[in-house]
PDB file of N, CA and C in Angstrom:
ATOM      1  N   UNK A   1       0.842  -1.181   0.000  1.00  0.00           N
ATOM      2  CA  UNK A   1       0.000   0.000   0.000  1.00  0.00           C
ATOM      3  C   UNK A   1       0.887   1.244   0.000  1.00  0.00           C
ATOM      4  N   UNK A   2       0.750   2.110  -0.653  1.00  0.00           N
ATOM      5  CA  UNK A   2       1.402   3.466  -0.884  1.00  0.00           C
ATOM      6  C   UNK A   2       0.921   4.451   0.272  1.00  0.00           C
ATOM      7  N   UNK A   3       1.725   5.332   0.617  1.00  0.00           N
ATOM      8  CA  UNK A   3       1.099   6.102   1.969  1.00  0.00           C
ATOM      9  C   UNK A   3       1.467   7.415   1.446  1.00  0.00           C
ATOM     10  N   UNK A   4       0.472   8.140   1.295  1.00  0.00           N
ATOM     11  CA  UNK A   4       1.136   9.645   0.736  1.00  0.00           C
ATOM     12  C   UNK A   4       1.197  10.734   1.863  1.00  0.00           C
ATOM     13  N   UNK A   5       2.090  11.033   1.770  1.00  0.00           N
ATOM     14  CA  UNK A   5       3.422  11.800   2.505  1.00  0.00           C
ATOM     15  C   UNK A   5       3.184  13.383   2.170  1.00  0.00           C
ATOM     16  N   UNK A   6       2.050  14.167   2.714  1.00  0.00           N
ATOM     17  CA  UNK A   6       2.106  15.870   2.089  1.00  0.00           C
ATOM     18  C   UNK A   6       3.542  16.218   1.989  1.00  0.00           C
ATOM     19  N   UNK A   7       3.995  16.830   0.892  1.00  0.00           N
ATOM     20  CA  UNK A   7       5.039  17.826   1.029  1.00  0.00           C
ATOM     21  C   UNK A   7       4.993  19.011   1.128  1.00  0.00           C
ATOM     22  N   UNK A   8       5.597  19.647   1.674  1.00  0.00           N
ATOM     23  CA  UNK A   8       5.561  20.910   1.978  1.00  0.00           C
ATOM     24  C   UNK A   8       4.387  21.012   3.640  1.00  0.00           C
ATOM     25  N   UNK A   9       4.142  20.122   4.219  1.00  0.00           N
ATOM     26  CA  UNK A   9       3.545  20.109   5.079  1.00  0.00           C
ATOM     27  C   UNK A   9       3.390  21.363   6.135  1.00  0.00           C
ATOM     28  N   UNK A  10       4.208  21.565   6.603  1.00  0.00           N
ATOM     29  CA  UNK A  10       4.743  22.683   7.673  1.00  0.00           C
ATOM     30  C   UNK A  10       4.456  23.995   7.273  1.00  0.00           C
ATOM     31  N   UNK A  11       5.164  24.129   5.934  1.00  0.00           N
ATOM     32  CA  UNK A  11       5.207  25.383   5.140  1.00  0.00           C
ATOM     33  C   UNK A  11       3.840  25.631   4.884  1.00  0.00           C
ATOM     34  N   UNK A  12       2.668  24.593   4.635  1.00  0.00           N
ATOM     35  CA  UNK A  12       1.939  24.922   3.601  1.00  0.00           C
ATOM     36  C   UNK A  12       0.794  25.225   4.793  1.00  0.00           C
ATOM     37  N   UNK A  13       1.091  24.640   5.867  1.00  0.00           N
ATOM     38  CA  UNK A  13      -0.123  24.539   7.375  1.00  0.00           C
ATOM     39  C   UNK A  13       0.525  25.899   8.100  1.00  0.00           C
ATOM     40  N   UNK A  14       2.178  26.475   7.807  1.00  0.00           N
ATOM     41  CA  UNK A  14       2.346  27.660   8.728  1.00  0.00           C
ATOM     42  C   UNK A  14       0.853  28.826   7.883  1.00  0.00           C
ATOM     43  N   UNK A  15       1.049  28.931   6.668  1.00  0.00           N
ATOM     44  CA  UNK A  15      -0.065  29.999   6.087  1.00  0.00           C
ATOM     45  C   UNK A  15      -0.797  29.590   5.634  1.00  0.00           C
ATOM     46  N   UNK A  16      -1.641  28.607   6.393  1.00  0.00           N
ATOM     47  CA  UNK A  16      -3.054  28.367   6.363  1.00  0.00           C
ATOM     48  C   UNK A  16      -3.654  28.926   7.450  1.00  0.00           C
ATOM     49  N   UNK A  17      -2.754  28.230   8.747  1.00  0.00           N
ATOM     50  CA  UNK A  17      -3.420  28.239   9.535  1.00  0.00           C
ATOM     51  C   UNK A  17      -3.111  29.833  10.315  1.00  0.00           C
ATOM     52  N   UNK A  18      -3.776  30.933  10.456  1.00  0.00           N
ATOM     53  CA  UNK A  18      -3.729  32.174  10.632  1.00  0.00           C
ATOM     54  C   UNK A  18      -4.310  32.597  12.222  1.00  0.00           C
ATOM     55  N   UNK A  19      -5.111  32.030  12.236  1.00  0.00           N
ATOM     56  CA  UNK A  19      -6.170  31.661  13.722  1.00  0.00           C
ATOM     57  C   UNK A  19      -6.504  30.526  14.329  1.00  0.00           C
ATOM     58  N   UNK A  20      -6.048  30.470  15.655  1.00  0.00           N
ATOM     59  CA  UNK A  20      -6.374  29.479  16.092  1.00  0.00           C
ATOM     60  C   UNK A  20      -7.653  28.784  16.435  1.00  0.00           C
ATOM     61  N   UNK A  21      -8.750  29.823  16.459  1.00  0.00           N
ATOM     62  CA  UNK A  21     -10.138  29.369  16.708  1.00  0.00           C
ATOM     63  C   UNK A  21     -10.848  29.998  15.234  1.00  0.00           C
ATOM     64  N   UNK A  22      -9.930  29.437  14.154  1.00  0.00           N
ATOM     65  CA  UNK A  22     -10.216  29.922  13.272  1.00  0.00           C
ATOM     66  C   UNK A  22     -11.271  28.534  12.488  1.00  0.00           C
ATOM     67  N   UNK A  23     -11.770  28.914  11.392  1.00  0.00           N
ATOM     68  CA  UNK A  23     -12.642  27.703  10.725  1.00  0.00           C
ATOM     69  C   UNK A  23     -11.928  27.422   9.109  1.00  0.00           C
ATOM     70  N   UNK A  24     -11.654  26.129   9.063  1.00  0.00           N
ATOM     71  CA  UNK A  24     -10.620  25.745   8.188  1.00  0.00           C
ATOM     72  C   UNK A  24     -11.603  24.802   7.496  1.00  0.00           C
ATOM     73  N   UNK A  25     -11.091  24.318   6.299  1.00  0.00           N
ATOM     74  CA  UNK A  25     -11.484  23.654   5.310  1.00  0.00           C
ATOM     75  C   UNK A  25      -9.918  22.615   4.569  1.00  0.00           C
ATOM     76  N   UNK A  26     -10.391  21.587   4.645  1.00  0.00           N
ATOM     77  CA  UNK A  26      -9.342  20.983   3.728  1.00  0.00           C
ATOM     78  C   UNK A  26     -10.064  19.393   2.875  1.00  0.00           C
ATOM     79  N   UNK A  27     -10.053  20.753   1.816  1.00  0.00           N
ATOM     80  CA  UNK A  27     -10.828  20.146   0.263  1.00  0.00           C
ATOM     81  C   UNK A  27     -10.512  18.581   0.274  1.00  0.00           C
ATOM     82  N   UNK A  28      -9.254  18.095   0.052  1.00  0.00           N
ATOM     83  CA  UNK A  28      -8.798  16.888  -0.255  1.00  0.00           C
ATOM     84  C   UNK A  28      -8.063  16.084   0.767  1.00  0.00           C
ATOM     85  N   UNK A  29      -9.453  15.960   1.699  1.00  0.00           N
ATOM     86  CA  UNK A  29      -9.182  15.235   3.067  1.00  0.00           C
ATOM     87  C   UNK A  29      -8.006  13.881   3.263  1.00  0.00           C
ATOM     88  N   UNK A  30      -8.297  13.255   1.954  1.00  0.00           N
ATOM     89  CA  UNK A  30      -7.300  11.740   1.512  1.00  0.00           C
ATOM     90  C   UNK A  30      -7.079  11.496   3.229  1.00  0.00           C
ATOM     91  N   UNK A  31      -5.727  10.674   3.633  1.00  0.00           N
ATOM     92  CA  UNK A  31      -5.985  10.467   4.167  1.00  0.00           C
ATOM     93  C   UNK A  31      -5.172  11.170   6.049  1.00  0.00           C
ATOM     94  N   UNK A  32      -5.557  12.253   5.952  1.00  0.00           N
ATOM     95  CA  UNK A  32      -5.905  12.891   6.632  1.00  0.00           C
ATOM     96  C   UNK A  32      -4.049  13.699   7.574  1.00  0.00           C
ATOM     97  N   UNK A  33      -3.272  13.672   7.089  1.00  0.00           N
ATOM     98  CA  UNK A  33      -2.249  14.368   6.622  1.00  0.00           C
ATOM     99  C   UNK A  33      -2.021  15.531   7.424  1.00  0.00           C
ATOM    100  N   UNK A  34      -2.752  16.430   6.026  1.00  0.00           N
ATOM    101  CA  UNK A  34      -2.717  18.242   6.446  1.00  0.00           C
ATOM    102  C   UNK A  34      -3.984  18.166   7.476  1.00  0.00           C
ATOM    103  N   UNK A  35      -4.779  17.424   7.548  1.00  0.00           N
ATOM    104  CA  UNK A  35      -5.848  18.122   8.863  1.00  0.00           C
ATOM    105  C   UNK A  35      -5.286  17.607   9.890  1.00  0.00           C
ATOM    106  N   UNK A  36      -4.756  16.149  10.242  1.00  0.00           N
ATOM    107  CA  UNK A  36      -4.167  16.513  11.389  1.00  0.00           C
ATOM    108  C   UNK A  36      -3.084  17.918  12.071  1.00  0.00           C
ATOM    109  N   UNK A  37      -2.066  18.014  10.806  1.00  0.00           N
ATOM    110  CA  UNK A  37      -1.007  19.305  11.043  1.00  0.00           C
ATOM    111  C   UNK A  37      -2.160  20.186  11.199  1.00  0.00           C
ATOM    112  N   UNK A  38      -3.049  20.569  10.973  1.00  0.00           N
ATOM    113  CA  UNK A  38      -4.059  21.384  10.948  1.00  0.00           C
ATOM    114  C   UNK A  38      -4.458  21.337  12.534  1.00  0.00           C
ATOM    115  N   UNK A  39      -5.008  20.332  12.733  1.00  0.00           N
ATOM    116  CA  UNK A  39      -6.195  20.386  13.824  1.00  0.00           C
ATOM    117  C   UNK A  39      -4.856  20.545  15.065  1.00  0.00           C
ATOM    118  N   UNK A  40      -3.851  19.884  15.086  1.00  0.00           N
ATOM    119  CA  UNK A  40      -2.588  20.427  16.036  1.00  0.00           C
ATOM    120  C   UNK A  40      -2.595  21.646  16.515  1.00  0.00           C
ATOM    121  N   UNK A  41      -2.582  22.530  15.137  1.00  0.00           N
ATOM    122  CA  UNK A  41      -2.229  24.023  15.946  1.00  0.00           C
ATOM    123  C   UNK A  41      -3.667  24.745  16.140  1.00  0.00           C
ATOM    124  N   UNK A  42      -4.894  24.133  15.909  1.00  0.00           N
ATOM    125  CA  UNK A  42      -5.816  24.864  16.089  1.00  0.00           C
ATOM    126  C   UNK A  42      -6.107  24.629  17.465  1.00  0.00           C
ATOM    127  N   UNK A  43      -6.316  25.927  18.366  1.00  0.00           N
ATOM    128  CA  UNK A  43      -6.849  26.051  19.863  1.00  0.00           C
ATOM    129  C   UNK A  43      -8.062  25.221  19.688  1.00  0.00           C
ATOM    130  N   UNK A  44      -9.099  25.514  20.958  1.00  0.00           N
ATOM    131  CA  UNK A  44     -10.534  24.678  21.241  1.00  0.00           C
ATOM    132  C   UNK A  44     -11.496  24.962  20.433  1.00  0.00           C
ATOM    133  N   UNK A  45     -11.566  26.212  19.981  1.00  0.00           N
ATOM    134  CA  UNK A  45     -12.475  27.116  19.628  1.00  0.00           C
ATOM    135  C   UNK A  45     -12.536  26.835  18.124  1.00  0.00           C
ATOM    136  N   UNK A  46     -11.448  26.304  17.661  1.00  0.00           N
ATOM    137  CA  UNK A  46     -11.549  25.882  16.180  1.00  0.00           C
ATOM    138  C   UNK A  46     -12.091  24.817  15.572  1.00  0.00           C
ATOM    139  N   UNK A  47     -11.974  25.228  14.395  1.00  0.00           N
ATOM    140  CA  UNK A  47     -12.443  23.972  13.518  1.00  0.00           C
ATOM    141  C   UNK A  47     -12.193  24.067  12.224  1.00  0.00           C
ATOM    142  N   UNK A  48     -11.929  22.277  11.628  1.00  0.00           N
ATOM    143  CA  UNK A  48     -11.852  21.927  10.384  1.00  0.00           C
ATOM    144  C   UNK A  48     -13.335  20.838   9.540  1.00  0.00           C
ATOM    145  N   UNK A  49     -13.369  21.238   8.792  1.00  0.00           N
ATOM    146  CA  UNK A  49     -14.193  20.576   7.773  1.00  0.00           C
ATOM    147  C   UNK A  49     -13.369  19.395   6.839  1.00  0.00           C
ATOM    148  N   UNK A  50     -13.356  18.446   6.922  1.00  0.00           N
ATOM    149  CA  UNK A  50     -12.687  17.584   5.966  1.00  0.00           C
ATOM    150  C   UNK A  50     -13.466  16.802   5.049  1.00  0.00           C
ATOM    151  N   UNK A  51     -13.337  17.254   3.659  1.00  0.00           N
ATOM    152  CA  UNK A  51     -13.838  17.028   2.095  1.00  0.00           C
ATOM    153  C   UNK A  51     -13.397  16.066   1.836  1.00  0.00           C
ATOM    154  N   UNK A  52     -13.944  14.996   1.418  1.00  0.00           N
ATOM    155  CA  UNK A  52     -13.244  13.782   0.752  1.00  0.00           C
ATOM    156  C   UNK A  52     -14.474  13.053  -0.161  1.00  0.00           C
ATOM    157  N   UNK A  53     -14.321  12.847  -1.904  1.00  0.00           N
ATOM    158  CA  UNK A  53     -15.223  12.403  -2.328  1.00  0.00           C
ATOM    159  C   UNK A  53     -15.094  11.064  -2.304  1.00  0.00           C
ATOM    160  N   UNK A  54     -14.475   9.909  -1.852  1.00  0.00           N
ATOM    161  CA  UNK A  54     -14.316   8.544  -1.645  1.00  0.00           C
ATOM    162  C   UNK A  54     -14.708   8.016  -0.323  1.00  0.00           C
ATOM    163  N   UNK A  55     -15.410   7.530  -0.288  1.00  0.00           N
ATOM    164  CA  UNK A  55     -16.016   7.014   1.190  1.00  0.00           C
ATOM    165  C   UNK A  55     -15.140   6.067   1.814  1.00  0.00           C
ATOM    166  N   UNK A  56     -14.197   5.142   1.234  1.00  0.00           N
ATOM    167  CA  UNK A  56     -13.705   4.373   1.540  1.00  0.00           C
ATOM    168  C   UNK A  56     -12.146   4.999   2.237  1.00  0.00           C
ATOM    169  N   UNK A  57     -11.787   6.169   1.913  1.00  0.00           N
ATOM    170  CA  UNK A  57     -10.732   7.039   1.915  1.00  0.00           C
ATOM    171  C   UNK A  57     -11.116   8.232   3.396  1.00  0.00           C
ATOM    172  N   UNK A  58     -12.770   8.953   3.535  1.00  0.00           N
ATOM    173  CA  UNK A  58     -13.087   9.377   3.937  1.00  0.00           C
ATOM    174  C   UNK A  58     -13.317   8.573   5.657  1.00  0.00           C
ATOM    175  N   UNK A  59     -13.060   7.173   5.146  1.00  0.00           N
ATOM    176  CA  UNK A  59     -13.496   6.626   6.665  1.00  0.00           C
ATOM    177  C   UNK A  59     -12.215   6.222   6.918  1.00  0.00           C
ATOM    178  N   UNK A  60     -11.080   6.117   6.434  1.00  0.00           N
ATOM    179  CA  UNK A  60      -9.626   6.321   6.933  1.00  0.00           C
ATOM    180  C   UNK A  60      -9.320   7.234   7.535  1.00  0.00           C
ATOM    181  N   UNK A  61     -10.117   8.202   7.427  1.00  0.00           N
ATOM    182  CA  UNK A  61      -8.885   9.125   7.645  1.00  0.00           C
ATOM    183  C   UNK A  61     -10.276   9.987   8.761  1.00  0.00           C
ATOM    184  N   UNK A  62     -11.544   9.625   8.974  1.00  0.00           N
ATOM    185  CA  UNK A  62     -12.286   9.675  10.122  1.00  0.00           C
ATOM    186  C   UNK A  62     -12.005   8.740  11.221  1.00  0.00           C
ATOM    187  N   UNK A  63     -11.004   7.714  10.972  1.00  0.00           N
ATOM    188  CA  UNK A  63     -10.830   6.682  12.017  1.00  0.00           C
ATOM    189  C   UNK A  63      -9.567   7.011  12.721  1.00  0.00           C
ATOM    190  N   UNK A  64      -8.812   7.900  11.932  1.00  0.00           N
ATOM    191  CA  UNK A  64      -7.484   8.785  12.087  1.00  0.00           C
ATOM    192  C   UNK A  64      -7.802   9.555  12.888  1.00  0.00           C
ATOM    193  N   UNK A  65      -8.549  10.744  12.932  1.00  0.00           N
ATOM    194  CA  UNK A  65      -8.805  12.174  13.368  1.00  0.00           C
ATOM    195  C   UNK A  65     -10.166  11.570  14.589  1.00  0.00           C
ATOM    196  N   UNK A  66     -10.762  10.636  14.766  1.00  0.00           N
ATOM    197  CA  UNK A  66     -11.695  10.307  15.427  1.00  0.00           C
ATOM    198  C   UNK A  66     -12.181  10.942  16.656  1.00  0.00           C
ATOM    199  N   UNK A  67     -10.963  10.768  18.004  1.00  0.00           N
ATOM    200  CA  UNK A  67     -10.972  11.650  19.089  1.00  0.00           C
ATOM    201  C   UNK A  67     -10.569  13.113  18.622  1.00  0.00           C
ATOM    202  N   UNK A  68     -10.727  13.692  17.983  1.00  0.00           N
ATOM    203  CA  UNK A  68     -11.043  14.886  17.929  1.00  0.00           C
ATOM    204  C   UNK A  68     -11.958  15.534  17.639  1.00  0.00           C
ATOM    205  N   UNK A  69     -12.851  16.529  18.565  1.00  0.00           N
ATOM    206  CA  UNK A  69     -14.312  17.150  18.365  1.00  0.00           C
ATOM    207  C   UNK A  69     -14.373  18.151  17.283  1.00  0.00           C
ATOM    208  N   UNK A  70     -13.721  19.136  17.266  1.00  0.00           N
ATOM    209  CA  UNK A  70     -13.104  19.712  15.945  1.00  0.00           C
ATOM    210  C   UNK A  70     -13.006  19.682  14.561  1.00  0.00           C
ATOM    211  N   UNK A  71     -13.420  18.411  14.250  1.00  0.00           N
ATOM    212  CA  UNK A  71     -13.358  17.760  12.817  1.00  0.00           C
ATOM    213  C   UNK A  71     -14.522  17.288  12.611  1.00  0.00           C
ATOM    214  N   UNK A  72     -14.995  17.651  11.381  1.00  0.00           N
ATOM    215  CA  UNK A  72     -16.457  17.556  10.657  1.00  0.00           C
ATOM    216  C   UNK A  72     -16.040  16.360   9.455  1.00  0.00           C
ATOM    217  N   UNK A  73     -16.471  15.537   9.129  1.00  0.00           N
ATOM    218  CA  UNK A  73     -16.660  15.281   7.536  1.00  0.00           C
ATOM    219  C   UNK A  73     -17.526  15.477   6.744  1.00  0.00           C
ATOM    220  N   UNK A  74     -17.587  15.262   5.747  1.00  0.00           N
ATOM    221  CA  UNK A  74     -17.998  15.623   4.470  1.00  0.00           C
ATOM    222  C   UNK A  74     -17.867  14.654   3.299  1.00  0.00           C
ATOM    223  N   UNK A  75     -18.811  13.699   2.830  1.00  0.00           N
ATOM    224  CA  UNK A  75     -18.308  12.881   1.422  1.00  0.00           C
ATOM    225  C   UNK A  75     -18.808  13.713   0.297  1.00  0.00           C
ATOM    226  N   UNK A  76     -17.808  14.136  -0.402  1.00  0.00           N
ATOM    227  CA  UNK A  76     -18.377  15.025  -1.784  1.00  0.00           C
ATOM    228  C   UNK A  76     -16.909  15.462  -2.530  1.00  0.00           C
ATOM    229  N   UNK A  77     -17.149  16.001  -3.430  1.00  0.00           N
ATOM    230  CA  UNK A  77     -16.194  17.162  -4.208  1.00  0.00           C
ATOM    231  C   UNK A  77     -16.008  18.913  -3.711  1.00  0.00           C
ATOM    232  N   UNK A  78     -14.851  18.673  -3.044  1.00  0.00           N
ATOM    233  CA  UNK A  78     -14.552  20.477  -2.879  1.00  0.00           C
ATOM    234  C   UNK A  78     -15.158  21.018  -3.630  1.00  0.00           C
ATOM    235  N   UNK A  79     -15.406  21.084  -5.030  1.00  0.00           N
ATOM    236  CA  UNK A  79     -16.381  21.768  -5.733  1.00  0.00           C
ATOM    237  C   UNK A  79     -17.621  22.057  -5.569  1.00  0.00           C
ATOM    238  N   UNK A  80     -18.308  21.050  -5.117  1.00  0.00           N
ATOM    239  CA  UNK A  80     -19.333  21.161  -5.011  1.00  0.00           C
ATOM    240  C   UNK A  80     -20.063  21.608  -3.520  1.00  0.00           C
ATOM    241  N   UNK A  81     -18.798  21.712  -2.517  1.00  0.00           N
ATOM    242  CA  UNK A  81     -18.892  22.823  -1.231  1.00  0.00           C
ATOM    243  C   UNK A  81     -19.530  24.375  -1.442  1.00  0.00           C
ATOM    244  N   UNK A  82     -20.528  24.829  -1.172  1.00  0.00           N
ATOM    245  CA  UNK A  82     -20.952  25.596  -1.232  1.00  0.00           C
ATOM    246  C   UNK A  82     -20.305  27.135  -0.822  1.00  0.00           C
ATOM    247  N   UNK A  83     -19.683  26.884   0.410  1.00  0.00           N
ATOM    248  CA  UNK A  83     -18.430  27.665   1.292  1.00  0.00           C
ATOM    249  C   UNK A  83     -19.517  28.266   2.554  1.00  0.00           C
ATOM    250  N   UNK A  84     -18.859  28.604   2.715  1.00  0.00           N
ATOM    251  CA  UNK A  84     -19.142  29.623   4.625  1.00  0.00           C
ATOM    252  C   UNK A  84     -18.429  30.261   4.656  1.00  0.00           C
ATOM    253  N   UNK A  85     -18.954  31.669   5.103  1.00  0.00           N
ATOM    254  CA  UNK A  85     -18.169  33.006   5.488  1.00  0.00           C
ATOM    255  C   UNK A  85     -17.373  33.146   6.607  1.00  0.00           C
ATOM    256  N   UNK A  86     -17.456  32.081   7.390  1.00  0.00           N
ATOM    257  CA  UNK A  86     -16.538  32.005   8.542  1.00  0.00           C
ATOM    258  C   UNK A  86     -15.201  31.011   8.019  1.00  0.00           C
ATOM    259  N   UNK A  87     -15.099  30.678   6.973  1.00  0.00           N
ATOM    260  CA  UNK A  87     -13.604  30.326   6.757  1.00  0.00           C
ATOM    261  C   UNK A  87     -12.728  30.745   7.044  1.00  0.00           C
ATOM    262  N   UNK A  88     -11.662  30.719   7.386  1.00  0.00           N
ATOM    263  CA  UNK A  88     -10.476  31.511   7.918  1.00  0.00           C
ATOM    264  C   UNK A  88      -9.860  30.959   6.155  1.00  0.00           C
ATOM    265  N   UNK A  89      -9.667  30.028   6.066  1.00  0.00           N
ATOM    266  CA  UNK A  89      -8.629  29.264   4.543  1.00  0.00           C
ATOM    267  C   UNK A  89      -9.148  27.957   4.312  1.00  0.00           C
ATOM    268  N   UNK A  90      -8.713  27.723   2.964  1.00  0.00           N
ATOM    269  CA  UNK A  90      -9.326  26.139   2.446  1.00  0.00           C
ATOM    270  C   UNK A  90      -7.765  25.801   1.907  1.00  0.00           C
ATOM    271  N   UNK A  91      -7.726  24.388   2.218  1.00  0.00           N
ATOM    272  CA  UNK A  91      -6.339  23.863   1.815  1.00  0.00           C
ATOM    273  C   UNK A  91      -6.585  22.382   0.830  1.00  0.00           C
ATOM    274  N   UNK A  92      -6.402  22.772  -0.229  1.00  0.00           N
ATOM    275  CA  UNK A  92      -6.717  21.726  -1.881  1.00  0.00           C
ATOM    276  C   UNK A  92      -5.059  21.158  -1.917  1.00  0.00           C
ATOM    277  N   UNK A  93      -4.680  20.062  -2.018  1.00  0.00           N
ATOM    278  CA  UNK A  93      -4.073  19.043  -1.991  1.00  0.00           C
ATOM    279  C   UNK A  93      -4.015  18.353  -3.084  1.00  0.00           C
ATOM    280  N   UNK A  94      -3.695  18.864  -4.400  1.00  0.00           N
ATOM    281  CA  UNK A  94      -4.259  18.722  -5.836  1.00  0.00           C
ATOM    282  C   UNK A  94      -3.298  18.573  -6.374  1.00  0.00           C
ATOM    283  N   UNK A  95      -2.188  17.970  -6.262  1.00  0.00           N
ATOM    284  CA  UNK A  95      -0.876  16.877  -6.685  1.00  0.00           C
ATOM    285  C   UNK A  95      -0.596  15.981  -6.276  1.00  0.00           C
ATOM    286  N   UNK A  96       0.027  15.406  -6.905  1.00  0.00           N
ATOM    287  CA  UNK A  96       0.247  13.454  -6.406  1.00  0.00           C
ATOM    288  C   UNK A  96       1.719  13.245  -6.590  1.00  0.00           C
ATOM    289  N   UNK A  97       1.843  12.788  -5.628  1.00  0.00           N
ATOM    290  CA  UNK A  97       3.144  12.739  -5.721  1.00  0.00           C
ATOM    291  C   UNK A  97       4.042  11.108  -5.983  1.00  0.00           C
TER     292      UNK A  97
END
């Protein structure tokens, strides 16, 4: 099984993440990567949304992030997210490495 490895991890979660009780989005939940680096630096007050259109992918990476209250899922296409004005940033994960 292949395990994909975000690059740029650090770099790419220092300017996302702007607020700590901020409300985050990460389009291409896979398997769950940048929302953990995510949900790390977010205080109590925050939260992430995690997008994933594969159900089978989406429950990896809900079995990952599980004990955390903070984390929403979502089975669908980032596209087809409507958005919310309380976003702080959305983080799309749209290379393969």
């Amino acid at each position: 099984m292949v395990i994909h490895r975000p690059v740029l991890l650090k770099e790419a979660v220092d300017l996302l993440v702007t607020k700590t009780d901020g409300h985050y989005v990460d389009g291409t939940l896979g398997a769950g990567g940048h929302a953990a680096e995510i949900l790390r630096r977010l205080g109590p007050k925050g939260h992430l949304l995690g997008i994933d259109r594969y159900s089978e992918i989406l429950e990896k990476a809900r079995e990952r992030l599980r004990e955390d209250e903070r984390v929403a899922f979502h089975r669908g296409s980032f596209d087809e997210w409507e958005g919310d004005s309380k976003v702080e940033g959305i983080l799309l994960d749209l290379g393969v490495s």
